[in-house]
N, C-alpha and C. Protein backbone atom coordinates (compact mmCIF):
# COMPACT_ATOMS: atom_id res chain seq x y z
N UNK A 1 178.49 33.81 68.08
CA UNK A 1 178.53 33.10 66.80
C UNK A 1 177.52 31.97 66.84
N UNK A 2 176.56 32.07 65.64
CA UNK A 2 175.78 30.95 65.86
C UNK A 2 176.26 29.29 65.67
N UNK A 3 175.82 28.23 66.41
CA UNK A 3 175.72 27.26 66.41
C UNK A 3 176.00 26.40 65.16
N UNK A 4 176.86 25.28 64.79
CA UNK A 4 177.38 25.02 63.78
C UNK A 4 176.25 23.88 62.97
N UNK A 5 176.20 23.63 62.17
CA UNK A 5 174.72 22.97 61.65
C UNK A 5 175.31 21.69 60.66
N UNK A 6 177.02 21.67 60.15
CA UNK A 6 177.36 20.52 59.36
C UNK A 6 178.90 20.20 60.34
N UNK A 7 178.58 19.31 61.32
CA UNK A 7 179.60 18.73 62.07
C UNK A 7 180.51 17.57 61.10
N UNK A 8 181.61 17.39 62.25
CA UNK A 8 182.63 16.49 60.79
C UNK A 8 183.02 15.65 62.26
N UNK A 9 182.28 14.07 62.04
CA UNK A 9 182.89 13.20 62.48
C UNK A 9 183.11 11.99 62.30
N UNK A 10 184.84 12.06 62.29
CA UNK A 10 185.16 10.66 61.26
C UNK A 10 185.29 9.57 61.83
N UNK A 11 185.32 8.39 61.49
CA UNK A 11 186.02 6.92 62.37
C UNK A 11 187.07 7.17 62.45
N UNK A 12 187.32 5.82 63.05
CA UNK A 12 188.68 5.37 63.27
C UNK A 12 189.82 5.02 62.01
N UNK A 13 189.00 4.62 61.05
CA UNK A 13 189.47 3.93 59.35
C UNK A 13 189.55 5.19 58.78
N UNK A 14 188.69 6.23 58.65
CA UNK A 14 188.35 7.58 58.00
C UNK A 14 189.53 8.54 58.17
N UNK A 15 189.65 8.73 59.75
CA UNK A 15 191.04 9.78 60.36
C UNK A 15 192.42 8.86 60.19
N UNK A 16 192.55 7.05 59.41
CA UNK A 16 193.57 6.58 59.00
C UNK A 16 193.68 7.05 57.69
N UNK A 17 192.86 7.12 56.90
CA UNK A 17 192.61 7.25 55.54
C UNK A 17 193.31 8.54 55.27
N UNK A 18 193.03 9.68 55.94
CA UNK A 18 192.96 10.55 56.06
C UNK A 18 194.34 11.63 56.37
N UNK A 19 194.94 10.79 57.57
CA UNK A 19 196.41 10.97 57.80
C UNK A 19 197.21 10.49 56.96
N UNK A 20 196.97 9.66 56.51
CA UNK A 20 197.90 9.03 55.16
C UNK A 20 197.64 10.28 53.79
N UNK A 21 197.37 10.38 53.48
CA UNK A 21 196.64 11.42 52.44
C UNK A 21 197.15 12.92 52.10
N UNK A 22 197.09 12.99 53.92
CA UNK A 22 197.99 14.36 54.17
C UNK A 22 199.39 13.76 54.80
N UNK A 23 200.27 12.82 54.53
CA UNK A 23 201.62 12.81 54.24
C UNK A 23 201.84 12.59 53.18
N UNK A 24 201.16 11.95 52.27
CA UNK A 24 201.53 10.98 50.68
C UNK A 24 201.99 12.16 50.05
N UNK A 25 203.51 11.66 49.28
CA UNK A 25 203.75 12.45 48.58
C UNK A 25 203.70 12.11 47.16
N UNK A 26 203.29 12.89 45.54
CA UNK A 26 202.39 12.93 45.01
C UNK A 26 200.55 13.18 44.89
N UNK A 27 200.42 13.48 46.13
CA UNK A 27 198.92 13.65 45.76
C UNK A 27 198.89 15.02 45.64
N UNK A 28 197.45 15.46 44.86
CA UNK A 28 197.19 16.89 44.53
C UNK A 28 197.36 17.66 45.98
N UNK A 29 197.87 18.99 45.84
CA UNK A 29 197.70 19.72 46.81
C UNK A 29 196.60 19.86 47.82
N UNK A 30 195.34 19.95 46.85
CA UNK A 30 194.15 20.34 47.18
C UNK A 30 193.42 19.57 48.20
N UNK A 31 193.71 18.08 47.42
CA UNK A 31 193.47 16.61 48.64
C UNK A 31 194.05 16.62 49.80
N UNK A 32 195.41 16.78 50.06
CA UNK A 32 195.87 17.59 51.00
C UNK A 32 195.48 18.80 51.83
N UNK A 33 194.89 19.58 51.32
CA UNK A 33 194.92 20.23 52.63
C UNK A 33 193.41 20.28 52.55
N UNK A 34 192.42 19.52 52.44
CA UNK A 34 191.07 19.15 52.58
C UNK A 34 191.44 18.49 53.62
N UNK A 35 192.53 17.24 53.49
CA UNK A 35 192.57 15.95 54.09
C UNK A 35 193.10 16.32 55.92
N UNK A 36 193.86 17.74 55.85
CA UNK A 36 194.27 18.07 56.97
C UNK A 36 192.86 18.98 57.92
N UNK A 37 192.48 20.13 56.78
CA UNK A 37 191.62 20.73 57.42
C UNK A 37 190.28 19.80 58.27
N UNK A 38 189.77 18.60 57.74
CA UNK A 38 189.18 17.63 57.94
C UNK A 38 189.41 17.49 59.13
N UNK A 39 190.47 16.78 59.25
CA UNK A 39 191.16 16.03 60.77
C UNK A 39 191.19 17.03 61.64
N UNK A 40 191.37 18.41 61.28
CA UNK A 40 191.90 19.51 61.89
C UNK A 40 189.99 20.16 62.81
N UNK A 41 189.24 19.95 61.97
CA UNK A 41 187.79 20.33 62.50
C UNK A 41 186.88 19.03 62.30
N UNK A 42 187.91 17.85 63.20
CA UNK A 42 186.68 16.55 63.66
C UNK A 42 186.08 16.98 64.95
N UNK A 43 185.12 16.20 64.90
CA UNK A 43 184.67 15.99 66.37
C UNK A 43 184.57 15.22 67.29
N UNK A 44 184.92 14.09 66.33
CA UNK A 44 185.31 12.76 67.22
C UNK A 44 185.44 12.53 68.26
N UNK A 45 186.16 11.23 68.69
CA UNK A 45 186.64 11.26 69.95
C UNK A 45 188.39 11.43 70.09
N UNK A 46 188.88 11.05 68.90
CA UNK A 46 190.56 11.79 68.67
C UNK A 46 190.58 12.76 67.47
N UNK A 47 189.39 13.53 67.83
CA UNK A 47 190.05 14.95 66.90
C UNK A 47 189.94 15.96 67.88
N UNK A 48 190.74 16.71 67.27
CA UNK A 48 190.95 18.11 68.14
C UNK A 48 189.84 19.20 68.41
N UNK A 49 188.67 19.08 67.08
CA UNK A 49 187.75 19.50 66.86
C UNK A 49 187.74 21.47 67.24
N UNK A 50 189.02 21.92 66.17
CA UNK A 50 189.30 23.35 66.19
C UNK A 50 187.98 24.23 65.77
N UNK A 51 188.13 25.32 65.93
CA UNK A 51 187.62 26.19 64.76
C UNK A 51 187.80 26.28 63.74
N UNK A 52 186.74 26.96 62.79
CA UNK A 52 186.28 27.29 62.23
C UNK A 52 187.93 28.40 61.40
N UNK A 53 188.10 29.06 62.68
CA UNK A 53 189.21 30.00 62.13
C UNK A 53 190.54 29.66 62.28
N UNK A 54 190.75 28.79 63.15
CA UNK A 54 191.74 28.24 63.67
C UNK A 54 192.74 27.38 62.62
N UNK A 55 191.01 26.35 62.42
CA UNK A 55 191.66 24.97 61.31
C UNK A 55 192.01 25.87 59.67
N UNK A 56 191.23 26.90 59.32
CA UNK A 56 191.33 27.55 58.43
C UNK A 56 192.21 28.29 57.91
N UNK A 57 192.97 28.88 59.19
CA UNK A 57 194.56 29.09 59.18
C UNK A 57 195.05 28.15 59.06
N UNK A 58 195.33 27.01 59.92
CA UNK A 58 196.74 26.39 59.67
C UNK A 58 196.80 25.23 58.78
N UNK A 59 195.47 25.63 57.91
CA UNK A 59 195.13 25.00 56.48
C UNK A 59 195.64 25.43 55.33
N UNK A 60 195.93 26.71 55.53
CA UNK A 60 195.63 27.66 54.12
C UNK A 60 194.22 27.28 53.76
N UNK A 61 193.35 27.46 53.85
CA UNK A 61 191.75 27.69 53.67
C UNK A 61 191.40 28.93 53.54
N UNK A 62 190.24 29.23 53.28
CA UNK A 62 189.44 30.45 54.21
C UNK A 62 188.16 30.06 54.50
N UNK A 63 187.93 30.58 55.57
CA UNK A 63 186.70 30.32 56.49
C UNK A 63 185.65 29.50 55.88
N UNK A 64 185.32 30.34 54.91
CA UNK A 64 183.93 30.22 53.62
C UNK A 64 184.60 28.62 53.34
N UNK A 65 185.43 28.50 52.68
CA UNK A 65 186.27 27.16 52.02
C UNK A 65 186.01 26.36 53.03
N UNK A 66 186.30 26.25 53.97
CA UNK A 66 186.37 25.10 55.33
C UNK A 66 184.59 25.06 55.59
N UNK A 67 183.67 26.08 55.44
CA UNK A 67 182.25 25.69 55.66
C UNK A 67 181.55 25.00 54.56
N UNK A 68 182.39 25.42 53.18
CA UNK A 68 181.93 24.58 52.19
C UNK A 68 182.53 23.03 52.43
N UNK A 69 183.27 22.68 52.75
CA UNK A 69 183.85 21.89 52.75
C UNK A 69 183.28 20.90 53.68
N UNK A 70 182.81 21.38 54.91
CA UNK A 70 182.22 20.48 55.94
C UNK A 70 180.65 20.22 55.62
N UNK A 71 180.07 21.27 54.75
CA UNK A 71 178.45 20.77 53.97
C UNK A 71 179.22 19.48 52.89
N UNK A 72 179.83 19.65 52.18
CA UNK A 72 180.24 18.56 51.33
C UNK A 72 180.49 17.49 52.04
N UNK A 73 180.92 17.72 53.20
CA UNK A 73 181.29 16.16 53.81
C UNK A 73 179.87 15.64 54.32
N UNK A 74 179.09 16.28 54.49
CA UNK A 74 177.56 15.92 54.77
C UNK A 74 176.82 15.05 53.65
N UNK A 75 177.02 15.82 52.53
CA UNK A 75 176.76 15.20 51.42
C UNK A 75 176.73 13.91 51.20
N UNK A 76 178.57 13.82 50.74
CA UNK A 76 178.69 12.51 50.06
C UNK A 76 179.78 12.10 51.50
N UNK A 77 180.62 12.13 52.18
CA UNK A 77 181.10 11.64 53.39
C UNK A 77 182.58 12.07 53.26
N UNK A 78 183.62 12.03 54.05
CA UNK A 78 184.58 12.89 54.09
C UNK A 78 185.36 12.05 53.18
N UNK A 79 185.48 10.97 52.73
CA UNK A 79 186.61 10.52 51.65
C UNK A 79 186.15 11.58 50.27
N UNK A 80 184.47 11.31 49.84
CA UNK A 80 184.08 11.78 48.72
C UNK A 80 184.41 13.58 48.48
N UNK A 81 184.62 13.99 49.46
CA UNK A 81 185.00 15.63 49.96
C UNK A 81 186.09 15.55 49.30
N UNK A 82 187.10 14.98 49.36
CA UNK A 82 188.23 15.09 48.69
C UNK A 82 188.48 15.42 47.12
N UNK A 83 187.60 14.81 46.23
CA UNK A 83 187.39 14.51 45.06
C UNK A 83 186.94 16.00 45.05
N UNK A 84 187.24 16.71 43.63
CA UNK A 84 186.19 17.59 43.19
C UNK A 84 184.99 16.69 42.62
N UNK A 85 183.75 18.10 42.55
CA UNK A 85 183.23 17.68 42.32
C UNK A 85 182.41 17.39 40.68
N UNK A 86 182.49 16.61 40.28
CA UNK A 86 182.05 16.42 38.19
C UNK A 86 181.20 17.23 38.27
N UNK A 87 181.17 17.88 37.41
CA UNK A 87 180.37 18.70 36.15
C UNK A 87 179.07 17.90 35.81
N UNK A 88 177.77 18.31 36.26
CA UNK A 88 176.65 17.73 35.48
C UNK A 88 176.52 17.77 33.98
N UNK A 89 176.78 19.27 33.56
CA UNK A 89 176.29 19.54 32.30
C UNK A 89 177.30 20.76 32.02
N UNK A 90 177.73 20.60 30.61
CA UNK A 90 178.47 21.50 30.04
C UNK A 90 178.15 23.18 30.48
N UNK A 91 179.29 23.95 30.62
CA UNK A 91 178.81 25.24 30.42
C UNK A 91 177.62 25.66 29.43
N UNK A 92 177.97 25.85 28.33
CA UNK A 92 177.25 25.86 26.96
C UNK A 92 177.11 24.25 26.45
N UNK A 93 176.09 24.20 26.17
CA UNK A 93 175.35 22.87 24.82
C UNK A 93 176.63 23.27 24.16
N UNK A 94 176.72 22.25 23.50
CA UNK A 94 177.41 22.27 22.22
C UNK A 94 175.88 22.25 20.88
N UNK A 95 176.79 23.29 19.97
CA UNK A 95 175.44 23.05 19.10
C UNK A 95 175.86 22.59 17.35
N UNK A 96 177.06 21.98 17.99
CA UNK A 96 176.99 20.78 16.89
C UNK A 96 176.45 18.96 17.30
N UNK A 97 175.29 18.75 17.42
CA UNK A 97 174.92 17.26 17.92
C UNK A 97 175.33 16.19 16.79
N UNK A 98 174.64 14.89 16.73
CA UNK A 98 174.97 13.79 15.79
C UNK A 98 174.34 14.46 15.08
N UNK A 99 173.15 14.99 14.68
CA UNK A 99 171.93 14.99 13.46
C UNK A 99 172.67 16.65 12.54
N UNK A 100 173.14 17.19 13.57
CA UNK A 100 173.09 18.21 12.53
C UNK A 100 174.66 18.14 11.89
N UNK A 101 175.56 17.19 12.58
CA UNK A 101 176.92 16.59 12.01
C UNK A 101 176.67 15.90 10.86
N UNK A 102 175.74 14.55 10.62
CA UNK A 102 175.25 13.92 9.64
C UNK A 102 174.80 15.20 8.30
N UNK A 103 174.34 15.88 8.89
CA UNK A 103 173.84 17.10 7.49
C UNK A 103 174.86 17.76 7.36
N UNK A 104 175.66 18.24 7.99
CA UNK A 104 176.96 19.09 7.53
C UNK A 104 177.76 18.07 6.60
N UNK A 105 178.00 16.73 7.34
CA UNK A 105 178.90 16.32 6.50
C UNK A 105 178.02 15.57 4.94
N UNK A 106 176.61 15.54 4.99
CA UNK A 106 175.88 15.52 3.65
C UNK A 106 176.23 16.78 2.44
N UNK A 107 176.11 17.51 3.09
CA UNK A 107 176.42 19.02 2.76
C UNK A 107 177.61 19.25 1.65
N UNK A 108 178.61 18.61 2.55
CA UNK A 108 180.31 19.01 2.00
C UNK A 108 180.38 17.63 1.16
N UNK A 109 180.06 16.58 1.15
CA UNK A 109 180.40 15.41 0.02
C UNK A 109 179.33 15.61 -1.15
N UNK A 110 177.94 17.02 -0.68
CA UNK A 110 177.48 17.10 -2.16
C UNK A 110 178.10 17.72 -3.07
N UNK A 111 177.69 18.03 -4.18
CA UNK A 111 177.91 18.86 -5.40
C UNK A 111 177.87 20.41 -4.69
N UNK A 112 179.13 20.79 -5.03
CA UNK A 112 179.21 22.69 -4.79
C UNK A 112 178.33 23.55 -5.66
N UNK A 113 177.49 24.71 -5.11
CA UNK A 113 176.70 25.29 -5.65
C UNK A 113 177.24 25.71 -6.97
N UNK A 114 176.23 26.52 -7.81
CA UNK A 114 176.97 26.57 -9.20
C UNK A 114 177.70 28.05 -9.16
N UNK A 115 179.33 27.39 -10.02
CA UNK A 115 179.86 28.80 -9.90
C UNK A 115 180.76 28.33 -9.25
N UNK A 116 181.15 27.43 -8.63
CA UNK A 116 182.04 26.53 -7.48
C UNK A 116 182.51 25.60 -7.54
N UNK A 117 183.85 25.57 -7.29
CA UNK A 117 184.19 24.25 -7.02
C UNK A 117 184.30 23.50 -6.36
N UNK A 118 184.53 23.76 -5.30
CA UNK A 118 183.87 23.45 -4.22
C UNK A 118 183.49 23.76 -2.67
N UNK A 119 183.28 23.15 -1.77
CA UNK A 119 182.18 23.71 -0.80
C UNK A 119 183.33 24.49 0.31
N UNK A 120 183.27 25.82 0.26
CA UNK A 120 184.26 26.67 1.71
C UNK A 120 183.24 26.00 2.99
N UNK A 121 184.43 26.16 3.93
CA UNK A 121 183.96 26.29 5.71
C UNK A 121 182.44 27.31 5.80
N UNK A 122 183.05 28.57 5.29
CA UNK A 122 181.44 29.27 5.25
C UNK A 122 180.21 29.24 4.27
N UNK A 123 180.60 28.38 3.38
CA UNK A 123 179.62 28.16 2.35
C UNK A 123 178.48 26.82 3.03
N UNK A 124 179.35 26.13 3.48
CA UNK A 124 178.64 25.26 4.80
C UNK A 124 177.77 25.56 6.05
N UNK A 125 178.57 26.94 6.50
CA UNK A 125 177.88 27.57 7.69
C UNK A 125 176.90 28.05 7.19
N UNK A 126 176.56 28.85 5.97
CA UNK A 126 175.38 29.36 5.63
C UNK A 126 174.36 28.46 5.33
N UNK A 127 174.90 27.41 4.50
CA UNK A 127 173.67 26.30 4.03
C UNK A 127 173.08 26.08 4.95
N UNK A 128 173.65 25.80 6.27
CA UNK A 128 173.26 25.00 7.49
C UNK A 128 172.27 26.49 8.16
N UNK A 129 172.67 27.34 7.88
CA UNK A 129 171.68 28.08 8.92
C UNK A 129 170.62 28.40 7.39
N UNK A 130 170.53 28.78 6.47
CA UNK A 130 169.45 28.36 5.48
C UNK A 130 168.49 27.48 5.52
N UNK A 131 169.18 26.33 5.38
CA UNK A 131 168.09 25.76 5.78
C UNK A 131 167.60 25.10 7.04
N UNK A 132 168.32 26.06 8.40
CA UNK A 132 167.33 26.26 9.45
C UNK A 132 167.48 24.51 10.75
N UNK A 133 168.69 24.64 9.63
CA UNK A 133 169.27 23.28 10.91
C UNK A 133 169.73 23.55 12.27
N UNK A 134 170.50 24.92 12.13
CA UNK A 134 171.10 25.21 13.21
C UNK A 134 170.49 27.18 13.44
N UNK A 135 170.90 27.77 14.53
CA UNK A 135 170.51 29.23 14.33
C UNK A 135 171.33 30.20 13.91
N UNK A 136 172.79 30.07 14.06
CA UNK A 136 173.66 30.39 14.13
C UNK A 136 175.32 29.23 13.94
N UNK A 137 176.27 29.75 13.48
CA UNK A 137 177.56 28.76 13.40
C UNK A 137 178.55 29.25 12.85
N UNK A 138 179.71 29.58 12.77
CA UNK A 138 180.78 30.06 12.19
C UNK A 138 181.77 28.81 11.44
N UNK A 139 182.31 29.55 10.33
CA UNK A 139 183.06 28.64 9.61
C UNK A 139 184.16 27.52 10.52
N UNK A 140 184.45 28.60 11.54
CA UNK A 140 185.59 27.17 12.58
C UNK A 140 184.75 26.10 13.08
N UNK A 141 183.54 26.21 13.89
CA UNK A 141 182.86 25.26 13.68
C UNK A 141 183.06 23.93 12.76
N UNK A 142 182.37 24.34 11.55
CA UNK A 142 182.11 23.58 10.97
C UNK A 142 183.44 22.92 10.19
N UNK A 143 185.00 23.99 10.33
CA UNK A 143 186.05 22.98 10.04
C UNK A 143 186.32 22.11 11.15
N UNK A 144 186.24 22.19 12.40
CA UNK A 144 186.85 21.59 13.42
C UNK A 144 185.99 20.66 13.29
N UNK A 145 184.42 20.76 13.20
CA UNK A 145 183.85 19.12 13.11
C UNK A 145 183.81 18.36 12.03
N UNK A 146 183.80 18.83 10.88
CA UNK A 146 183.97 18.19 9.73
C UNK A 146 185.98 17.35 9.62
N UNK A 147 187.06 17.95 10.74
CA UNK A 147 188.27 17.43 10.51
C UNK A 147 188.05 16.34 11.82
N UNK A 148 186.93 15.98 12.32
CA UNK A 148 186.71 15.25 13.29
C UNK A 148 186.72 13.80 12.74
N UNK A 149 185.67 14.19 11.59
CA UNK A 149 185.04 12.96 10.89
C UNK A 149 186.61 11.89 9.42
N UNK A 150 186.67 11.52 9.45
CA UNK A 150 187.69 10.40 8.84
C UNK A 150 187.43 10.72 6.97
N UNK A 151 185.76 11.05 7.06
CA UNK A 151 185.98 11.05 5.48
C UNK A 151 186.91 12.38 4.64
N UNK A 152 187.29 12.00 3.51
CA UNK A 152 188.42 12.81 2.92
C UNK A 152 187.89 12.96 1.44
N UNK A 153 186.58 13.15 0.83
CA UNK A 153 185.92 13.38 -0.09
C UNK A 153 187.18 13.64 -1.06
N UNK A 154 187.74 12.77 -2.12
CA UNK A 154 188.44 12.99 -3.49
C UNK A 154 190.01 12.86 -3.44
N UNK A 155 190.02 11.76 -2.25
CA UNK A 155 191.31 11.25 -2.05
C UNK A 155 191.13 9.66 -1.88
N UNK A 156 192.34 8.99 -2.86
CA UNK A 156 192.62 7.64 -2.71
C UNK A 156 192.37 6.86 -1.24
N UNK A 157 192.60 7.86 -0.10
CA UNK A 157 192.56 7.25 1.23
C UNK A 157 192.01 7.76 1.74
N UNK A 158 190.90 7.61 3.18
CA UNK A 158 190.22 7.74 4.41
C UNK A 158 191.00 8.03 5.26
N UNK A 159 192.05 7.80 5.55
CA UNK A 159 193.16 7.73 6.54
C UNK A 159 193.84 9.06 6.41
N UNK A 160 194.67 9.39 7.58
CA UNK A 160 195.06 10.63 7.55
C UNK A 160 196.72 10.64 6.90
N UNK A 161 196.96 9.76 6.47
CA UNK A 161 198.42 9.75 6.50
C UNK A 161 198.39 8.11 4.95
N UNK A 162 199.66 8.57 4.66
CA UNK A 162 199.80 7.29 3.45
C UNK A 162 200.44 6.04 3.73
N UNK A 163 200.00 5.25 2.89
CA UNK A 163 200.75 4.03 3.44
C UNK A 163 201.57 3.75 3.28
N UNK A 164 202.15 3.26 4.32
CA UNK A 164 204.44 2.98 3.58
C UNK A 164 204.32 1.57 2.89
N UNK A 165 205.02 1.93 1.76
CA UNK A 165 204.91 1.06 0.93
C UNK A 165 205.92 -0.88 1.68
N UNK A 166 205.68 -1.91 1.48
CA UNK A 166 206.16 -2.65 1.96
C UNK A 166 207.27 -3.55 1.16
N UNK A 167 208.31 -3.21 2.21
CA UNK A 167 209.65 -3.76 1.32
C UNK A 167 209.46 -5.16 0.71
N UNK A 168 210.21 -5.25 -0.01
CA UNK A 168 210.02 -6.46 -1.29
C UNK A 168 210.90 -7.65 -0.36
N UNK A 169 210.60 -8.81 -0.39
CA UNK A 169 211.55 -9.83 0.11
C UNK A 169 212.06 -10.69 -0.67
């Protein structure tokens, strides 16, 4: 088996940190048994410094998991290993931004085409890909962001709810 290339060795404060972590009860599972497999493949001078297959068993790990795990501790250092890791960037863009929100909701407080009274979810989606704001968009779209926004075009109130009237004294 070749030679190991992301060693794990913690302090003295690190393998405290660490043992605490994997007794605390409430913490995520996951922190847990990072926090054991860790301790379980140090190299220190008080770790046991197991295998690869060893620590991976009596982790619940698998192999792959425990090698990812010890490049991550390379990374950012074995507390930060614990943490998943954030999301740079969305799966998909969203392809409703500010600019093309500002035109949708221009859109629905104008005058409904003629013949109308007023403006549907898809009468919106089409304008918007007409005139080439967006490429594509479906009517949920454009209700879910338009029920985002507070305005209520042809109602006494902005607000989502009425006001209770206030008792007389």
């Amino acid at each position: 088996m070749p030679e190991k290339k992301h060693h794990v060795r913690l302090s003295a404060e690190e393998r405290t940190i660490l043992l605490e972590t994997s007794r605390k009860q409430g913490v995520a599972a996951i922190k847990v048994q990072r926090a054991k497999a860790l301790l379980a493949v140090d190299c220190g001078d008080q770790g046991p410094a197991l295998t690869d297959r060893e620590a991976a068993a009596g982790c619940g790990l698998t192999v792959r998991s425990l090698q990812r795990l010890r490049v991550r501790v390379c990374e950012v250092g074995p507390l930060g290993a614990l943490e998943r890791k954030v999301r740079e960037s969305p799966p998909v863009e969203p392809k409703v931004t500010g600019e093309v929100e500002a035109r949708m909701v221009k859109i629905a407080c104008s005058d409904p085409p003629e013949g109308f009274a007023r403006w549907t979810m898809q009468m919106i989606a089409q304008e918007l890909v007409e005139l080439e704001i967006v490429e594509s968009i479906s009517g949920e779209t454009v209700r879910t962001t338009l029920k985002k926004t507070i305005s209520s075009p042809g109602s006494r109130s902005a607000g989502a709810s009425r006001q209770s009237k206030m008792p007389r004294s």
